[in-house]
Protein backbone atom coordinates (compact mmCIF):
# COMPACT_ATOMS: atom_id res chain seq x y z
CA UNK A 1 163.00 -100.87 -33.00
CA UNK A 2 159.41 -101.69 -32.45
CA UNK A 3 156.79 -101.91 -35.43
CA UNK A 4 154.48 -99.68 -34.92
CA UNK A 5 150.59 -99.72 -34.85
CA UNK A 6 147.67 -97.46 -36.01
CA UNK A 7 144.44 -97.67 -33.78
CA UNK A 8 141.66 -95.78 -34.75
CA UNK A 9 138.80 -94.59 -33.64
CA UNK A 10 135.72 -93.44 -35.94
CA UNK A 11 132.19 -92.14 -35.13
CA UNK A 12 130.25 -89.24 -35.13
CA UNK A 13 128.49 -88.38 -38.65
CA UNK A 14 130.79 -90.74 -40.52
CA UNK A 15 128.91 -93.71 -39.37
CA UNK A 16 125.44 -92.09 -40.02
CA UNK A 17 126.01 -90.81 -43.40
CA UNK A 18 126.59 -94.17 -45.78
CA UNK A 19 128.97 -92.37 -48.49
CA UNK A 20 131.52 -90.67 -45.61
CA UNK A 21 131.44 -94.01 -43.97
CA UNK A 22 132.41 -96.27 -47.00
CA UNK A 23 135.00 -93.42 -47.84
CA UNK A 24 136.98 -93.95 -44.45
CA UNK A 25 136.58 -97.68 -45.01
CA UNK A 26 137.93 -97.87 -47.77
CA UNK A 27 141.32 -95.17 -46.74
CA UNK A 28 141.36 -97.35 -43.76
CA UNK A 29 141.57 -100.69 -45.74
CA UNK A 30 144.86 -99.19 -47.99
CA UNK A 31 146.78 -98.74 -44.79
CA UNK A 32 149.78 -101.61 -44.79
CA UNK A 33 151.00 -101.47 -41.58
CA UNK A 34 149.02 -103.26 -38.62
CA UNK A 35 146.05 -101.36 -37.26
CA UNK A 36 142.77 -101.62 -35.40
CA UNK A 37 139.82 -100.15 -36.05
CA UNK A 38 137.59 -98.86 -33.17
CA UNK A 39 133.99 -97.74 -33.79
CA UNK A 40 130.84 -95.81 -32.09
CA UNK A 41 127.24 -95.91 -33.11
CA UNK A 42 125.36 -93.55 -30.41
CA UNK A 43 123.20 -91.49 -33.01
CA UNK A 44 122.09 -95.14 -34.54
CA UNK A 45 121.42 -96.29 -31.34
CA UNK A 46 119.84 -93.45 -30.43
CA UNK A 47 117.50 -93.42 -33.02
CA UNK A 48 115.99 -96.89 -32.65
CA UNK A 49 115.68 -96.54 -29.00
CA UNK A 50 113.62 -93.26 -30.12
CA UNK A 51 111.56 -95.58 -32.47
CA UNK A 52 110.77 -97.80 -29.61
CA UNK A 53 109.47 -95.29 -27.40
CA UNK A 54 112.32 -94.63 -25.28
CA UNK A 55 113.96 -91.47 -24.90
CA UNK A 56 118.32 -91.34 -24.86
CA UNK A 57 120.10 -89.72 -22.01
CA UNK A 58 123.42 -87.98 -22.33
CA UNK A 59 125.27 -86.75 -19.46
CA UNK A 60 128.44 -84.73 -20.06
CA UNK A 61 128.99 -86.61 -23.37
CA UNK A 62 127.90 -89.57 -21.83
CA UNK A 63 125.11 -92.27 -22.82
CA UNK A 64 123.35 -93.34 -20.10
CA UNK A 65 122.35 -97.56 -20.54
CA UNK A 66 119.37 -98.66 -18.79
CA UNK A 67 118.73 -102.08 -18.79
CA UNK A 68 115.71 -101.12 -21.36
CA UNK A 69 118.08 -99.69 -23.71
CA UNK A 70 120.35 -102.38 -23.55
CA UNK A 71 119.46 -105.11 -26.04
CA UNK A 72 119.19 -102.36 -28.39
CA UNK A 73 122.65 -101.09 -27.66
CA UNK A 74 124.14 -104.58 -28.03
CA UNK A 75 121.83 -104.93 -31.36
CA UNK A 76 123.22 -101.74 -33.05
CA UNK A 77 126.62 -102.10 -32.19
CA UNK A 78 127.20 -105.37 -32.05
CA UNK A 79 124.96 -106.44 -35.10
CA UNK A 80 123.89 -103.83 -37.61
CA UNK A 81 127.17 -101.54 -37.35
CA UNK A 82 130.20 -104.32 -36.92
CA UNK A 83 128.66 -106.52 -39.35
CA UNK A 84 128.04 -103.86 -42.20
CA UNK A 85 132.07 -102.70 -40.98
CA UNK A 86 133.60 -105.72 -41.62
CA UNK A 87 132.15 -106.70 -44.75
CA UNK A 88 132.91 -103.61 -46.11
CA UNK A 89 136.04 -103.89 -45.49
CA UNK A 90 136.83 -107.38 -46.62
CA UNK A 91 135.27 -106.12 -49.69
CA UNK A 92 138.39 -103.69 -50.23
CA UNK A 93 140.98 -106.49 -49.36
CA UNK A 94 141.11 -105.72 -45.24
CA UNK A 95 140.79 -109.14 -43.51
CA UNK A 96 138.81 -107.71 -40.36
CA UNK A 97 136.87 -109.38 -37.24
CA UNK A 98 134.46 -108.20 -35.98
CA UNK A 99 134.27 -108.07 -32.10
CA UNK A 100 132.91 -106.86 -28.72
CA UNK A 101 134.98 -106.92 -25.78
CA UNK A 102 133.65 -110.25 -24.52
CA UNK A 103 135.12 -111.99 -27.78
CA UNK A 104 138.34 -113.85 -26.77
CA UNK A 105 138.12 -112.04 -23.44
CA UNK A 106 139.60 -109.10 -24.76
CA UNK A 107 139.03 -106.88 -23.12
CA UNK A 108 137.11 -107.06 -19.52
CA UNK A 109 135.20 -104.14 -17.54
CA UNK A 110 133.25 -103.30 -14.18
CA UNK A 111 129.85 -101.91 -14.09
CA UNK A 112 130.85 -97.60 -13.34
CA UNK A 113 129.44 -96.84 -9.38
CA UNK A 114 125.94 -95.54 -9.32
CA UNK A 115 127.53 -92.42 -7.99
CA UNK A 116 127.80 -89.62 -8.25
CA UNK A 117 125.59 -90.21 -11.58
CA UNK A 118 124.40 -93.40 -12.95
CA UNK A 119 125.08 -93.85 -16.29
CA UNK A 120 123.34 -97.46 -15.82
CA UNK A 121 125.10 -100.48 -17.58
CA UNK A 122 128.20 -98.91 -18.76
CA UNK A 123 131.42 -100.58 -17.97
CA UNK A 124 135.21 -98.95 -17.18
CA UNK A 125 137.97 -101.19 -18.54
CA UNK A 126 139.61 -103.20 -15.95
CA UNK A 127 142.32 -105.38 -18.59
CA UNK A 128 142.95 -106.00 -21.98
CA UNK A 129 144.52 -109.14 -23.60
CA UNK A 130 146.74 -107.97 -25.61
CA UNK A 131 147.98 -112.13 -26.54
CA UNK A 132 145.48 -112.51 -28.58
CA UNK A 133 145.36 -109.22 -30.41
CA UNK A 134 148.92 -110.04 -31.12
CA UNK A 135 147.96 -113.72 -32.51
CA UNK A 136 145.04 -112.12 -34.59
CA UNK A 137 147.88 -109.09 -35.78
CA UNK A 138 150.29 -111.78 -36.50
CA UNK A 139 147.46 -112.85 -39.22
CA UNK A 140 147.32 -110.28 -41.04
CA UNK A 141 143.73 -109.81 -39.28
CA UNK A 142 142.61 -106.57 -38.25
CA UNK A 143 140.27 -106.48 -35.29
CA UNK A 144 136.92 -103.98 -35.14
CA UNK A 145 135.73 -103.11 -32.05
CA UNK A 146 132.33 -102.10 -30.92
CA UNK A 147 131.59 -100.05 -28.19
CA UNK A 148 130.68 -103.16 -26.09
CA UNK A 149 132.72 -105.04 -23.29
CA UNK A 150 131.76 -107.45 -20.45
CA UNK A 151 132.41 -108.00 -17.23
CA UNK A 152 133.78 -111.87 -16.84
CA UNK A 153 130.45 -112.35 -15.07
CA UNK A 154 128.23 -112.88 -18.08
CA UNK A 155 127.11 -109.11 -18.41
CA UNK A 156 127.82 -106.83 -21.57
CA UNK A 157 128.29 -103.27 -20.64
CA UNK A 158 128.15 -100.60 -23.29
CA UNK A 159 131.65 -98.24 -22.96
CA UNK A 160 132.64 -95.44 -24.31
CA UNK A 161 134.17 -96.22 -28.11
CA UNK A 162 136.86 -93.04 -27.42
CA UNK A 163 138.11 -95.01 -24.13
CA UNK A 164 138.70 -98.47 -25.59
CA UNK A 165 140.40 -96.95 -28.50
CA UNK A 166 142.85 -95.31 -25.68
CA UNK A 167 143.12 -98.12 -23.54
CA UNK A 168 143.86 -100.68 -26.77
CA UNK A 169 146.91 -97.80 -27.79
CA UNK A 170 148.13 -98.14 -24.17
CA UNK A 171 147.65 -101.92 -23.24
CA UNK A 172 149.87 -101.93 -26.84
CA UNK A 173 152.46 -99.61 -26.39
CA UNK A 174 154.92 -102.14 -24.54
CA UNK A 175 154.96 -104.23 -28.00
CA UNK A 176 154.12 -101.35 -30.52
CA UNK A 177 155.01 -97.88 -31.36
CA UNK A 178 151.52 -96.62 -30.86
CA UNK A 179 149.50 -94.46 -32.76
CA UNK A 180 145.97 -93.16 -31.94
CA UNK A 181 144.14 -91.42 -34.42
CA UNK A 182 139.96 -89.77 -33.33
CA UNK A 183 138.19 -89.58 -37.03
CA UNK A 184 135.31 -87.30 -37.36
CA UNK A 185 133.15 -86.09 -39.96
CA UNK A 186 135.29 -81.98 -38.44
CA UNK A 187 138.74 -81.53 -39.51
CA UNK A 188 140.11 -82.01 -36.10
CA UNK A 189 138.99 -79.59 -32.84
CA UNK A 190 137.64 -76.16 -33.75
CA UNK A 191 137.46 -72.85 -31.81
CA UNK A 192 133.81 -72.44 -33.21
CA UNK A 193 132.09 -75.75 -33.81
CA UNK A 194 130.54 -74.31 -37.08
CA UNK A 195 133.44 -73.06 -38.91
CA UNK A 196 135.98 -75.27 -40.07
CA UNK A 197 138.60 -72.53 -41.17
CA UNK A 198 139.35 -72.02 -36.58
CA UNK A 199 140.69 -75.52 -36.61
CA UNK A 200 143.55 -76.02 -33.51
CA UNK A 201 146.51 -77.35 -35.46
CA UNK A 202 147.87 -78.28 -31.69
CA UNK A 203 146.54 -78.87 -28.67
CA UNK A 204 148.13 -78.61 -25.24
CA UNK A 205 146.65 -79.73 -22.41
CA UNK A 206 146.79 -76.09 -20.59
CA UNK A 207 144.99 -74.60 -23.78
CA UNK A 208 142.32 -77.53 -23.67
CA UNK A 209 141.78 -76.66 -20.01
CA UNK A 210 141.20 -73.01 -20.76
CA UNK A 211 139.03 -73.54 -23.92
CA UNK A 212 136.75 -76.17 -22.05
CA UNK A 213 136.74 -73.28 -19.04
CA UNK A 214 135.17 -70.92 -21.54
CA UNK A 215 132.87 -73.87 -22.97
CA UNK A 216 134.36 -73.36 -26.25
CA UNK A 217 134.97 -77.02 -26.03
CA UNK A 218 132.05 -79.10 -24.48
CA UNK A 219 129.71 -82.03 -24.84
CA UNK A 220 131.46 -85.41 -26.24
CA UNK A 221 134.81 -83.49 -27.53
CA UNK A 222 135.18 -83.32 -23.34
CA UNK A 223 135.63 -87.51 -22.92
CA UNK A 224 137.29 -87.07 -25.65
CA UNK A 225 140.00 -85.10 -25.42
CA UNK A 226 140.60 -86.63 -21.76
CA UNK A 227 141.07 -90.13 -23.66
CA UNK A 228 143.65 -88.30 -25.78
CA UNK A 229 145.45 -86.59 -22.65
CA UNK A 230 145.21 -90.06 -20.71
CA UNK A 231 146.93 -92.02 -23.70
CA UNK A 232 149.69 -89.59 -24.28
CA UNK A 233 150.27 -89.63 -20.28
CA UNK A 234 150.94 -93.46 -20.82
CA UNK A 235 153.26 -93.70 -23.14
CA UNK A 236 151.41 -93.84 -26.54
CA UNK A 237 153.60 -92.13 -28.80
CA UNK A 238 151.19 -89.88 -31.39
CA UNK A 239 147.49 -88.82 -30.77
CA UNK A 240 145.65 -86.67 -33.62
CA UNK A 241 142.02 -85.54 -33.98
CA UNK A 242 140.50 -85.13 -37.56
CA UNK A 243 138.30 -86.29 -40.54
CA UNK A 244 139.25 -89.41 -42.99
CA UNK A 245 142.45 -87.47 -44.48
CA UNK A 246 144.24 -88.57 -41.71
CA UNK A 247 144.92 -91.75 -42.75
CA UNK A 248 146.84 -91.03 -45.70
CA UNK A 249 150.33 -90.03 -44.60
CA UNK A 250 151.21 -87.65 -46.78
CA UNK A 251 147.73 -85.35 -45.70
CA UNK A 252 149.11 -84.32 -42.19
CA UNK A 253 145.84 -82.85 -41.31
CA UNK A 254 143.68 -82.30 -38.03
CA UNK A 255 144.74 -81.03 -34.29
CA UNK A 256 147.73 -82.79 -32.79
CA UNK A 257 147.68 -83.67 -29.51
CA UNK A 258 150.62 -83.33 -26.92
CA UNK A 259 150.64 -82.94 -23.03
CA UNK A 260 152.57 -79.52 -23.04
CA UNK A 261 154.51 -77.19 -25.58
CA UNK A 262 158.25 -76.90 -25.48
């Protein structure tokens, strides 16, 4: 029987609001079995490129890197957020490192095709070492990635937090039962975006296709939600959307997500 693994993904307002952020830190910390933590930073980014005079570009949920904004990309993610992450968390007993993609080679990307949109230097994962995850899990170390990867050729490419956090459950799943968790500062994915009483205690992918029809599910939940679909399509075993109580396992909170009902 294989062990099995938590990765987790965390962004949104949890990051931005200092109290919510230490909170999941320190639930994430108290889990025993082996995990890795996989974080955003877009609104922090955001607002320093705002501060330097340049304005931030989303397409379909999508940041858009220009070669201006990246320094301050790498800077945020890679500096300010990581660094902050990790010793917060050895401060509540989690032996983390703190990493980008181009650590250890871990994982390696391709600059996306100018077309049909050009989201500028933003990379789509090509390969994943899982070895040395393994050696770091082996440890007792629990890895924290930033939304940063390279391309073998010297560049760092800024890529979507939700897709490494997929791609690490899959490139996984052949030596771990695989877990993905998405937590958010929303209890999992809502009908109405502003009430938290229409949460979707499942998700199929038929029903995602109809809400997302009828824009009732839009903007960054899309990339999302196709992460979730994608993982679950390769073999991960469990993929859940929802706010910090998720990581306590008796609190089975937020929206499951499967490919199809029975």
């Amino acid at each position: 029987m294989k062990d099995k693994i938590l990765i987790v993904k965390a962004g949104g307002s949890l990051i931005d609001c200092e109290a919510k952020w230490q909170h999941f830190l320190k639930e994430f910390a108290a889990i025993k079995k082996p995990k890795i933590l996989v974080h955003g930073g877009g609104k922090s980014a955001s607002a320093l490129s705002k501060k330097m005079g340049l304005t931030p570009r989303i397409i379909h949920g999508r940041r858009v890197t220009t070669l201006e904004d990246l320094p301050l990309v790498i800077m945020t993610f890679a500096g300010l957020i990581n660094k902050k992450t990790v010793a917060a968390l050895q401060s509540y007993g989690c032996n983390a490192l703190g990493l980008t993609g181009a650590d250890a080679n871990c994982i390696r990307s391709s600059k996306r095709p100018t077309t049909p949109i050009d989201y500028g230097y933003v990379g789509d994962i090509v390969s994943i070492d899982t070895s040395v995850l393994l050696q770091w899990l082996n440890l007792g170390i629990t890895p924290v990635f930033c939304a940063l990867t390279h391309d073998g050729h010297g560049q760092i490419l800024n890529t979507n937090a939700d897709t490494i956090a997929a791609q690490l459950a899959i490139a996984l799943h052949d030596l771990f039962e695989t877990e993905l968790l998405y937590c958010l500062e929303k209890p999992g994915v809502l009908l109405d975006s502003e009430d938290s009483d229409s949460l979707i205690k499942t998700l199929d992918y038929y029903q995602y296709e109809k809400l997302k029809h009828n824009h009732q599910i839009h903007s960054g939940m899309i990339p999302k939600l196709t992460n979730c679909f994608t993982a679950l399509q390769n073999d991960v075993k469990k993929v859940t959307i929802g706010d910090t109580s998720l990581l306590r396992e008796d609190c089975p909170t937020g929206t499951r997500i499967i490919l199809k009902k029975d």
